[in-house]
C-alpha atoms as a PDB file:
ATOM      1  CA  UNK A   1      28.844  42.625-125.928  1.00  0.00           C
ATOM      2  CA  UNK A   2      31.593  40.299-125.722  1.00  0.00           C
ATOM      3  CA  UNK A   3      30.251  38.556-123.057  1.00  0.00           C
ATOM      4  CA  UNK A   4      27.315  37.459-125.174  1.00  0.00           C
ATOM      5  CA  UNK A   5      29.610  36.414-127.786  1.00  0.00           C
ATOM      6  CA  UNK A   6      31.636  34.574-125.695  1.00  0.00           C
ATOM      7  CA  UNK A   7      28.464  32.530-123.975  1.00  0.00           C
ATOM      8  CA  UNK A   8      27.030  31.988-127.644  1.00  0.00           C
ATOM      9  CA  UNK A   9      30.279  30.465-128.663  1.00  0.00           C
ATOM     10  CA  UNK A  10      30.029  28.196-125.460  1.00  0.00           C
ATOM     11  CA  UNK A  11      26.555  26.961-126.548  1.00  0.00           C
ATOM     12  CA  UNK A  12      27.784  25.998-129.995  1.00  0.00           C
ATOM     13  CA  UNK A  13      30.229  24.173-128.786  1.00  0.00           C
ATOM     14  CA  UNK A  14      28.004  22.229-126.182  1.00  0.00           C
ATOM     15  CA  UNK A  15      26.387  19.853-127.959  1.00  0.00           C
ATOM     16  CA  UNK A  16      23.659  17.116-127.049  1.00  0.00           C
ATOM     17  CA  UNK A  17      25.693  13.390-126.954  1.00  0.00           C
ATOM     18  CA  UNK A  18      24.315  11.077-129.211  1.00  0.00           C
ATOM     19  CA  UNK A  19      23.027   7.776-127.251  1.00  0.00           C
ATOM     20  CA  UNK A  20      23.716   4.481-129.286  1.00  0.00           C
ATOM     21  CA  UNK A  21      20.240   3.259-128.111  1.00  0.00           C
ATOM     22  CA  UNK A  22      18.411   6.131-130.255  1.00  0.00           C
ATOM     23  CA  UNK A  23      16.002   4.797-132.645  1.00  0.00           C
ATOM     24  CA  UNK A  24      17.504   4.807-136.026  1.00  0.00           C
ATOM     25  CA  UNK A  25      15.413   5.918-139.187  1.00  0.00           C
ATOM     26  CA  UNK A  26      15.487   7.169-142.717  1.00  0.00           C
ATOM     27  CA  UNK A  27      15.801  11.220-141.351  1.00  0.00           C
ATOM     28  CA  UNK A  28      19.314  10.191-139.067  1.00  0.00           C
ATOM     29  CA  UNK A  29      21.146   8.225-141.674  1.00  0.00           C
ATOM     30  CA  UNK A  30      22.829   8.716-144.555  1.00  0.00           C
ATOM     31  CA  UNK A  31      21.541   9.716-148.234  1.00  0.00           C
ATOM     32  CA  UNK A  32      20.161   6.669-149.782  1.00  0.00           C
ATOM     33  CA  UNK A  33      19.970   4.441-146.739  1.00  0.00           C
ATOM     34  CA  UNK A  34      16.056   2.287-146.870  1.00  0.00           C
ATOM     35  CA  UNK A  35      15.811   0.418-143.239  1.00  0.00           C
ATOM     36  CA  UNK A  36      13.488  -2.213-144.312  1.00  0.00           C
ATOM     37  CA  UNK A  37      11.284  -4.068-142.072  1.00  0.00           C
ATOM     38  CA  UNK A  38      13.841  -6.308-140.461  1.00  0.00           C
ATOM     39  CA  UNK A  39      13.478  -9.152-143.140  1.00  0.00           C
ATOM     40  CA  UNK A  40      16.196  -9.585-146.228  1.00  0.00           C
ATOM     41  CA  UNK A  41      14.956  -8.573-149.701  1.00  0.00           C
ATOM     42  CA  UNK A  42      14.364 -11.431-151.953  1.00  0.00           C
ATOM     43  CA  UNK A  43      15.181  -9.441-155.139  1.00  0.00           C
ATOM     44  CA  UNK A  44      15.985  -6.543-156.933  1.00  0.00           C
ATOM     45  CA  UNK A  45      14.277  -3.529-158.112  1.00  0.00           C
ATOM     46  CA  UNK A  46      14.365  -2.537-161.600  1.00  0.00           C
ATOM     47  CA  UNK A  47      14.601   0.959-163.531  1.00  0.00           C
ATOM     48  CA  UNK A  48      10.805   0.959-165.052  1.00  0.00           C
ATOM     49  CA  UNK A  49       9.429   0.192-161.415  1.00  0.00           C
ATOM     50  CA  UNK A  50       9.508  -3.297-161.939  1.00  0.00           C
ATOM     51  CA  UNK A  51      10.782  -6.467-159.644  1.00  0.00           C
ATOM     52  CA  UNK A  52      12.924  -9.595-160.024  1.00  0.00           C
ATOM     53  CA  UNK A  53      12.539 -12.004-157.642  1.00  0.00           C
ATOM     54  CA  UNK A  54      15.976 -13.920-157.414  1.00  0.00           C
ATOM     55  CA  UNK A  55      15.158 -17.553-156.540  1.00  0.00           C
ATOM     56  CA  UNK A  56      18.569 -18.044-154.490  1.00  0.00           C
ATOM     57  CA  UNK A  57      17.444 -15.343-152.273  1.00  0.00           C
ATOM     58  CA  UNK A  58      14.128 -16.879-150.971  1.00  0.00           C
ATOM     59  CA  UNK A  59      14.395 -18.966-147.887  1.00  0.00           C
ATOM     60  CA  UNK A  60      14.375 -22.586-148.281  1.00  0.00           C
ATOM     61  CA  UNK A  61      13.040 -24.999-145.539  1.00  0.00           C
ATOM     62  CA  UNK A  62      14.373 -28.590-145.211  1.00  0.00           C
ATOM     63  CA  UNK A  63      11.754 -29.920-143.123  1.00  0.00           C
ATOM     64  CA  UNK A  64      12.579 -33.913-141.905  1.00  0.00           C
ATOM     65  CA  UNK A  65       9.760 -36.771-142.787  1.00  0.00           C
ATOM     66  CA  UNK A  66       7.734 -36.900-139.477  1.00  0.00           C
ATOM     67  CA  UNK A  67       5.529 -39.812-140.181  1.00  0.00           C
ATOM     68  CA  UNK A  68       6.689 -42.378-137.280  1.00  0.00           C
ATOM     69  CA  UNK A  69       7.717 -39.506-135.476  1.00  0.00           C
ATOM     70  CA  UNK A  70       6.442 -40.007-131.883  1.00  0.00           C
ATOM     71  CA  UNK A  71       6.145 -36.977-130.254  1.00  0.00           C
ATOM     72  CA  UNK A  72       3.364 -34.061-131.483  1.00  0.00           C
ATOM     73  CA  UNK A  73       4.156 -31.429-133.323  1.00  0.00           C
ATOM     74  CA  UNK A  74       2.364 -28.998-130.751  1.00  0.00           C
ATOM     75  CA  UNK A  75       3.741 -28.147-127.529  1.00  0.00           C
ATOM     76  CA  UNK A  76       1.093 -25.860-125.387  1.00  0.00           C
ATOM     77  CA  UNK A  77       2.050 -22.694-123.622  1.00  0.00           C
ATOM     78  CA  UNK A  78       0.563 -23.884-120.739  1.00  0.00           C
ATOM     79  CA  UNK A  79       1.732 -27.643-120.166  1.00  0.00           C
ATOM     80  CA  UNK A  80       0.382 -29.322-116.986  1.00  0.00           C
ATOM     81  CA  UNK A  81       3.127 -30.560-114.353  1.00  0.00           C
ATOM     82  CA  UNK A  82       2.920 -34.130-114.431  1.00  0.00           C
ATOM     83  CA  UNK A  83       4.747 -36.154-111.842  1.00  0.00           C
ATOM     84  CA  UNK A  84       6.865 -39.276-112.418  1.00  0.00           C
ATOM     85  CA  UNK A  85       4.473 -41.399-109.947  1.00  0.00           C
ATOM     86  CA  UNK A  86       1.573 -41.573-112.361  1.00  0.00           C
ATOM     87  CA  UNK A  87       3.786 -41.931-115.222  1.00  0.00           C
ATOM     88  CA  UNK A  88       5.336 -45.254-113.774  1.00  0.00           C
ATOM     89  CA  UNK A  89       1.746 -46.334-112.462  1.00  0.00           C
ATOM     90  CA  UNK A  90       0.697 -46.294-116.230  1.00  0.00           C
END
């Protein structure tokens, strides 16, 4: 009998070791804690169920005036090797 208590107090204190590179959801963290979907909220929610969109919090682009802008604004996956021969040629 005390041998079994002995090798059931050894089990509780072996314990599984926690890898950092475990996926982390709702179920492992803490009370309250809402993972998202990777993207930052852009608002609030309120108590009847509503929500507030805060206008400082949505993303703002500052895109540059491309009209004599030589270059395209698409750039293939795939771009063709081109040597510097033919380009001089031309």
């Amino acid at each position: 009998m005390p041998l079994g208590l002995i090798m059931g107090i050894g089990r509780a204190f072996r314990r599984k070791r926690t890898s950092s590179l475990d996926v982390l959801t709702s179920k492992r963290s803490p009370r309250g804690y809402y993972k998202g979907k990777n993207c930052k909220p852009t608002g609030f929610h309120t108590r009847k169920g509503g929500y507030v969109v805060v206008p400082e919090k949505l993303p703002n682009y500052v895109v540059p005036d491309l009209t004599d802008f030589k270059l395209k604004p698409y750039v293939s996956q795939c771009a063709r090797e081109v040597s510097e021969a033919a380009d001089s040629a031309k």
